[in-house]
Protein backbone atom coordinates (compact mmCIF):
# COMPACT_ATOMS: atom_id res chain seq x y z
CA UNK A 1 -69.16 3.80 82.95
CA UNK A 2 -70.75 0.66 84.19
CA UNK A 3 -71.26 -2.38 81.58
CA UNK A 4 -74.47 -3.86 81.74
CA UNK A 5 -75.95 -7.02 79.59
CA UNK A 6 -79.73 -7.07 79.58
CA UNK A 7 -81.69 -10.48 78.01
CA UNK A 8 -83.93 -8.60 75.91
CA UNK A 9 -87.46 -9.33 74.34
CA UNK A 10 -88.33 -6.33 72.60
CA UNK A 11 -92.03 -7.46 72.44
CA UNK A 12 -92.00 -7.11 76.47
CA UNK A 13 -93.10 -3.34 78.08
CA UNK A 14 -91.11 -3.98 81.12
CA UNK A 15 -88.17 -5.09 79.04
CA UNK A 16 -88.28 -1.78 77.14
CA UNK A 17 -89.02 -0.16 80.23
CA UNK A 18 -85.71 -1.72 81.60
CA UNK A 19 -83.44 -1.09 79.01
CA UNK A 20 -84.40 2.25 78.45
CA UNK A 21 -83.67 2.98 81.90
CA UNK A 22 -80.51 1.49 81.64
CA UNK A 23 -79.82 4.30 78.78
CA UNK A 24 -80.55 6.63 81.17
CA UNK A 25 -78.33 5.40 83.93
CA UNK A 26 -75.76 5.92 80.85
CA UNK A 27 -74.69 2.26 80.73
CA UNK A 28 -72.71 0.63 78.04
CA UNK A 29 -75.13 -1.70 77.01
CA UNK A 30 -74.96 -4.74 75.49
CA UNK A 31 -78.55 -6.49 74.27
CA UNK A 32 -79.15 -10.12 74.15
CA UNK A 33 -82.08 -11.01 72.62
CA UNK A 34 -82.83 -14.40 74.52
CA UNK A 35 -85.73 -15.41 72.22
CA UNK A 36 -82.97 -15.80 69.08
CA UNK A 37 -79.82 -16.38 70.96
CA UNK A 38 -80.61 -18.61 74.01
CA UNK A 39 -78.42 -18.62 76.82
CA UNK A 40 -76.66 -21.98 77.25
CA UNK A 41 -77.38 -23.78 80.60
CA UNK A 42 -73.95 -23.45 81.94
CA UNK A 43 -74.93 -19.39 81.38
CA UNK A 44 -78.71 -20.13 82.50
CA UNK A 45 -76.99 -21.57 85.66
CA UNK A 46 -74.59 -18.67 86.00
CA UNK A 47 -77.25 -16.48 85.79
CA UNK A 48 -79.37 -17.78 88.51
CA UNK A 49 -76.52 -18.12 90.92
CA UNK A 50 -75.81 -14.34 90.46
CA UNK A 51 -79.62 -13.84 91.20
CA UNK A 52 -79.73 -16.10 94.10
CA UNK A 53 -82.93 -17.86 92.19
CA UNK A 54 -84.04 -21.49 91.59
CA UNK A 55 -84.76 -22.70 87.60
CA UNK A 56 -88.63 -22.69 88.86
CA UNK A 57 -88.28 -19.16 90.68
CA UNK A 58 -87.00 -17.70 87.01
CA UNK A 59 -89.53 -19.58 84.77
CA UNK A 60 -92.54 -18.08 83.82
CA UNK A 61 -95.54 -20.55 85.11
CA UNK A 62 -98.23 -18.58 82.95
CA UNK A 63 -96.89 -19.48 79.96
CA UNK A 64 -98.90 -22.46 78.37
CA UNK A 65 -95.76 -24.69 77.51
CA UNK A 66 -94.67 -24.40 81.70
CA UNK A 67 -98.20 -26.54 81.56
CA UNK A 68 -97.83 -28.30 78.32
CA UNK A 69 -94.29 -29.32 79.39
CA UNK A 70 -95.02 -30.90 82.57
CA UNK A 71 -92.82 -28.32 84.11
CA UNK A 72 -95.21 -27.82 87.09
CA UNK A 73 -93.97 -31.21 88.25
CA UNK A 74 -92.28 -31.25 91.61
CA UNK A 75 -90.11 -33.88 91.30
CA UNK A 76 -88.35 -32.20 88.10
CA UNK A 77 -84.13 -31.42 89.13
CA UNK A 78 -82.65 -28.30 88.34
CA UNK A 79 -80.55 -29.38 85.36
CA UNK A 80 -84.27 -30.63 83.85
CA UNK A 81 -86.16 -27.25 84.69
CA UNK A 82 -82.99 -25.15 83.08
CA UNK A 83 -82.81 -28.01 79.97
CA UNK A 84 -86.87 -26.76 79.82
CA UNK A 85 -85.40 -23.05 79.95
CA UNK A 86 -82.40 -23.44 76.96
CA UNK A 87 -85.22 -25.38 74.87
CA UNK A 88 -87.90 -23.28 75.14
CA UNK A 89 -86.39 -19.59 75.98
CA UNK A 90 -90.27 -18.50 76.51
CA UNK A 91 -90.08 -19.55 79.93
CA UNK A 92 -87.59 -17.52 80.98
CA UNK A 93 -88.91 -14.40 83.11
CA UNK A 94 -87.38 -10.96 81.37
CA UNK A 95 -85.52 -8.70 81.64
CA UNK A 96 -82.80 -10.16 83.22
CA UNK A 97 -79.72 -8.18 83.51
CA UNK A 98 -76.33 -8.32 84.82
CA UNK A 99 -73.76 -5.70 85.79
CA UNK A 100 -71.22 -5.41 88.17
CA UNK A 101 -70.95 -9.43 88.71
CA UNK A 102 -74.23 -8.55 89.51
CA UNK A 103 -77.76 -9.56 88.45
CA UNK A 104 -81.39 -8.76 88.76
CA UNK A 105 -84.82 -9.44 87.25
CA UNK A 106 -85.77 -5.93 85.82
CA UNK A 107 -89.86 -5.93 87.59
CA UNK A 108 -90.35 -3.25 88.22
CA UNK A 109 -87.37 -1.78 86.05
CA UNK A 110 -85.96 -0.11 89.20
CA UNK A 111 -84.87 -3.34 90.42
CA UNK A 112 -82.01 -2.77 88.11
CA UNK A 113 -80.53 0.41 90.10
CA UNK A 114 -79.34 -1.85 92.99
CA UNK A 115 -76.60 -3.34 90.85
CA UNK A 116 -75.31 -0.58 88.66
């Protein structure tokens, strides 16, 4: 049975969508819920090597504080843009999950097939 972690916001359709399918792949699932218990950046960092993604590539630019923050500055590093991400877990595009020493961004949900 393949473990899988997904970082959850239950408010979010296509994180629902996601995890659901995961319960149908019949994965042993284990839920973070990212809004309450933040990844750290050393994880954040983890995470986005597994992905093969930037900070910027993972944040969500929509969201007013990506604006309010000054996070659409260019000249931001990394470490800054993932400090942005561990203070303000809004940012952070969803559902992410990892499996496998795996990881993918679950839009569309299918995305999540490749790595179980």
């Amino acid at each position: 049975m393949t473990q899988a972690t997904i970082f959850h916001n239950p408010r979010c359709s296509k994180s629902r969508q996601t995890l659901e399918l995961l319960q149908q792949q019949g994965a042993e699932i284990t839920v973070v819920e990212y809004l309450k218990d933040t990844p750290n950046a050393e994880e954040l960092t983890r995470i986005l090597s597994l992905l093969g993604l930037t900070a910027r590539q993972l944040m969500r630019t929509k969201e007013e504080e990506y604006l309010a923050l000054g996070l659409d500055n260019p000249a931001l590093t990394e470490a800054e843009l993932i400090a942005a991400m561990v203070a303000t877990p809004k940012l952070i595009e969803r559902p992410v999950v990892l499996a496998n020493g795996q990881a993918a961004v679950g839009r569309p949900p299918e995305n999540v097939l490749a790595i179980l």
